[in-house]
N, C-alpha and C. Protein backbone atom coordinates (compact mmCIF):
# COMPACT_ATOMS: atom_id res chain seq x y z
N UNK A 1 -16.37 -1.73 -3.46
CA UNK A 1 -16.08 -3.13 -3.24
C UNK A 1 -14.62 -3.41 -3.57
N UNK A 2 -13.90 -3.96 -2.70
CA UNK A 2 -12.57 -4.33 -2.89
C UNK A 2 -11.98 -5.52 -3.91
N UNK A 3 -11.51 -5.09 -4.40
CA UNK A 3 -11.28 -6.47 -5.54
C UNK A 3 -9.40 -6.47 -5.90
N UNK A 4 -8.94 -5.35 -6.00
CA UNK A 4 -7.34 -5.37 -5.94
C UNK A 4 -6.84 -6.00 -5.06
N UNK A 5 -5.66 -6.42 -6.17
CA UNK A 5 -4.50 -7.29 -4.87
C UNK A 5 -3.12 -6.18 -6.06
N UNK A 6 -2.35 -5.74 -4.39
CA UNK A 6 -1.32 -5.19 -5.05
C UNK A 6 0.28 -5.81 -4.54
N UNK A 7 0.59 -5.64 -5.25
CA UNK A 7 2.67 -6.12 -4.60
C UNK A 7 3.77 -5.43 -4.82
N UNK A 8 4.00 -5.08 -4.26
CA UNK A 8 5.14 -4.08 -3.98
C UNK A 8 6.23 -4.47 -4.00
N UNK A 9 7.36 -4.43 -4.51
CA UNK A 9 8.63 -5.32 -4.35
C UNK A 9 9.99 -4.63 -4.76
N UNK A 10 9.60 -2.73 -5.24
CA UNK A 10 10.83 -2.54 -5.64
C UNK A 10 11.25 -1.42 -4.79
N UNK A 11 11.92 -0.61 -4.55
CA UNK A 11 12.36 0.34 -3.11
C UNK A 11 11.06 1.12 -3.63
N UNK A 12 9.87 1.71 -2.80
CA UNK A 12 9.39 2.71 -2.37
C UNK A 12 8.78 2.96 -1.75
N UNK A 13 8.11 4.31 -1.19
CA UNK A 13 7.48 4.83 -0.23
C UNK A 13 6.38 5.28 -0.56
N UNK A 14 5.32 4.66 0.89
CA UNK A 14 3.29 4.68 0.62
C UNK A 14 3.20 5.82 2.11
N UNK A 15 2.43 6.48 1.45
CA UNK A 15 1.57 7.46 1.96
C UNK A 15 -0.14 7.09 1.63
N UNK A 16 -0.88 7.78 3.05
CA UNK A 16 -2.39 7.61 2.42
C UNK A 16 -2.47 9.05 2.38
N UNK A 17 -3.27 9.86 1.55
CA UNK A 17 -3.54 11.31 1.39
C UNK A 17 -4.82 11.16 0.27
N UNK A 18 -6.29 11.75 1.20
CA UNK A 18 -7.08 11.87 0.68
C UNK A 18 -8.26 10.49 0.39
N UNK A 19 -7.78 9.48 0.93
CA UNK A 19 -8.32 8.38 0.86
C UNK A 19 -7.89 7.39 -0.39
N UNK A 20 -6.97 7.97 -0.71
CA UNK A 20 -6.05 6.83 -1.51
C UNK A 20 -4.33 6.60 -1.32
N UNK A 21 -4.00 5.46 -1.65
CA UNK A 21 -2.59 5.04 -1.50
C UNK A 21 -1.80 5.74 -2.48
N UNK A 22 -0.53 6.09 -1.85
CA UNK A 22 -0.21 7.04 -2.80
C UNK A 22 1.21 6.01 -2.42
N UNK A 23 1.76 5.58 -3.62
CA UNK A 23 2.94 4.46 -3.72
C UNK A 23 3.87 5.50 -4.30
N UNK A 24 5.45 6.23 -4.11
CA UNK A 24 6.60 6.62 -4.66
C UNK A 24 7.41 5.90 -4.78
N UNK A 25 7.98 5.71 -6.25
CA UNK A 25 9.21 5.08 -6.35
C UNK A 25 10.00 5.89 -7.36
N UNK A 26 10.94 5.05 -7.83
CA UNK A 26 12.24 5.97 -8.76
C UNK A 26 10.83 6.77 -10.52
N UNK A 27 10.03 5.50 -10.59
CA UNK A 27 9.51 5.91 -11.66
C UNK A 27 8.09 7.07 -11.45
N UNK A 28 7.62 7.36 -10.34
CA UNK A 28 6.51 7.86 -10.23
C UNK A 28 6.30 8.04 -9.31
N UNK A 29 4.77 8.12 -9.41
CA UNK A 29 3.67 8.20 -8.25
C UNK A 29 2.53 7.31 -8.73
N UNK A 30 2.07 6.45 -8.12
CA UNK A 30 0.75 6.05 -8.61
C UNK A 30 -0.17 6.35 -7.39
N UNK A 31 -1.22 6.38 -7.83
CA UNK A 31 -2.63 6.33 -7.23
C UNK A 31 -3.39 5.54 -6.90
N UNK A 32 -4.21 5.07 -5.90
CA UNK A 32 -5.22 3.66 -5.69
C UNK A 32 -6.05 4.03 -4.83
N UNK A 33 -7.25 4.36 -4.60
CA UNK A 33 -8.31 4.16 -4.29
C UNK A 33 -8.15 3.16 -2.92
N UNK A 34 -8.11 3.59 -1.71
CA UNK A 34 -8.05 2.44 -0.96
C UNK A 34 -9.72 1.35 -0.66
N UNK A 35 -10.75 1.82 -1.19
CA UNK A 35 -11.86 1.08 -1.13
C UNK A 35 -11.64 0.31 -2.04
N UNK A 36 -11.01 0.53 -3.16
CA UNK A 36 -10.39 -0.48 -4.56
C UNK A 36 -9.51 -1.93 -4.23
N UNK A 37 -8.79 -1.82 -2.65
CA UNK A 37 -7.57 -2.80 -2.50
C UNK A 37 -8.37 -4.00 -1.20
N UNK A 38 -7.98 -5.10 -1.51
CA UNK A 38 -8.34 -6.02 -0.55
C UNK A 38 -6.91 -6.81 0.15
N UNK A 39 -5.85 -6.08 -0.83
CA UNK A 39 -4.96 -6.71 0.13
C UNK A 39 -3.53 -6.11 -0.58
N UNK A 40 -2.27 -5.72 0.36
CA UNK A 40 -1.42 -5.37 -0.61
C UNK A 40 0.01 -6.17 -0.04
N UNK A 41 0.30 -7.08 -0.67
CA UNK A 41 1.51 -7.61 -0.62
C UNK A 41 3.12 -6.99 -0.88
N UNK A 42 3.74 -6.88 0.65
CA UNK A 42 5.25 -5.57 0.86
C UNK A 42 6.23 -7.27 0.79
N UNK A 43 7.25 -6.93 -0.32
CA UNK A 43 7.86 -8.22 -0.87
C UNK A 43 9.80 -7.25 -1.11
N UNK A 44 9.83 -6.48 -0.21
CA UNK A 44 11.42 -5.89 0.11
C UNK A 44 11.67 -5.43 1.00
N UNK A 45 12.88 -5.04 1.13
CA UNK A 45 13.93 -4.93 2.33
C UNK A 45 13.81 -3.41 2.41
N UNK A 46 13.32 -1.97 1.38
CA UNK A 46 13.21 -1.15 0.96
C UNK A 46 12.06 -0.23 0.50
N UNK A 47 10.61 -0.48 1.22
CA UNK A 47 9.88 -0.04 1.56
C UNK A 47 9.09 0.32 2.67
N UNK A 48 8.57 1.43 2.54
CA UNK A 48 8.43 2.07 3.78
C UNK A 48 7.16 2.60 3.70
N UNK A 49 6.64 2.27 5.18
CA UNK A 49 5.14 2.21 5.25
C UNK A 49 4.98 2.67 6.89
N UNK A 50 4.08 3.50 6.83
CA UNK A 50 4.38 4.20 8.44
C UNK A 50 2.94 3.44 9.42
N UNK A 51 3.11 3.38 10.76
CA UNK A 51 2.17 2.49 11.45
C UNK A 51 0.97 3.24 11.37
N UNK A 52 0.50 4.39 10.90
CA UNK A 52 -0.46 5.27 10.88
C UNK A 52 -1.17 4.67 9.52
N UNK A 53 -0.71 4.68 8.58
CA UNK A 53 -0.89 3.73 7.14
C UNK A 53 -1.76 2.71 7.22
N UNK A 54 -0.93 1.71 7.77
CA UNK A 54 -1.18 0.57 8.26
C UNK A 54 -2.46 0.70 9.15
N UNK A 55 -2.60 1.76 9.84
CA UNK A 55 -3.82 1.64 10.90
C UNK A 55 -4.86 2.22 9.77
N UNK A 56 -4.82 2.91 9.20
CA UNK A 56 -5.82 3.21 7.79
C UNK A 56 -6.57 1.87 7.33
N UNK A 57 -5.51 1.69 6.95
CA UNK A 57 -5.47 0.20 5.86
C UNK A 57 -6.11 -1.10 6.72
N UNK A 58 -6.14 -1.14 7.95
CA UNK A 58 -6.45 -1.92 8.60
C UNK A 58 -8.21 -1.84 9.05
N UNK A 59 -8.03 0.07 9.46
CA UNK A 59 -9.62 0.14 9.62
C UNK A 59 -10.73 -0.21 7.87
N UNK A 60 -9.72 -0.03 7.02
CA UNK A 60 -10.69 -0.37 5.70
C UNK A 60 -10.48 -1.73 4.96
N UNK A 61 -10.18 -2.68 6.42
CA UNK A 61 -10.42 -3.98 5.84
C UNK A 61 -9.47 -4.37 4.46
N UNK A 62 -8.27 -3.76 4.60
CA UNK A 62 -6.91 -3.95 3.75
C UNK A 62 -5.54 -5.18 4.29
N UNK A 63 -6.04 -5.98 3.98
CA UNK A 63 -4.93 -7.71 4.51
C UNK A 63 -3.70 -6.90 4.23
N UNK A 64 -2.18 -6.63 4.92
CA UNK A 64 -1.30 -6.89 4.76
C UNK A 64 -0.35 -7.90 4.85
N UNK A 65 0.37 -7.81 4.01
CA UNK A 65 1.21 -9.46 3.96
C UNK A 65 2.31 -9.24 3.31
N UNK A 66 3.74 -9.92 4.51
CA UNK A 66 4.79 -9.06 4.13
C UNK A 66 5.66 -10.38 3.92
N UNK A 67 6.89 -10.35 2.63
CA UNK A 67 6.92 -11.52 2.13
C UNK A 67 8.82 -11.01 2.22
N UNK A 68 9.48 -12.47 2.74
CA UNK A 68 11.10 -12.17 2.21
C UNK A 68 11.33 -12.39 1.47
């Protein structure tokens, strides 16, 4: 059941691998469960998200919402 809301806002790059979001930035890697997210809010000029992603995220009922 989806219950996360995530926001993204500082330069990095999402991959899906394995059935979770895999977010890179200067500090890491984190991990998320994409059955975990109901929606993930992209809030920079400096992230990068490929249309294949997006078509993931879309078939598992994941709201994107992209903010200036």
């Amino acid at each position: 059941m989806a219950f996360r809301a995530l926001e993204i806002s500082n330069e990095a790059e999402i991959h899906i691998k394995d059935g979770q979001l895999e977010v890179t930035n200067k500090n890491g890697i984190a991990l998320i469960p994409i059955e975990d997210l109901l929606i993930i809010m992209v809030h920079g000029a400096n992230i990068r998200l490929s249309t294949m992603d997006i078509s993931i995220l879309s078939q598992n009922k994941v709201a994107i919402v992209t903010l200036d």
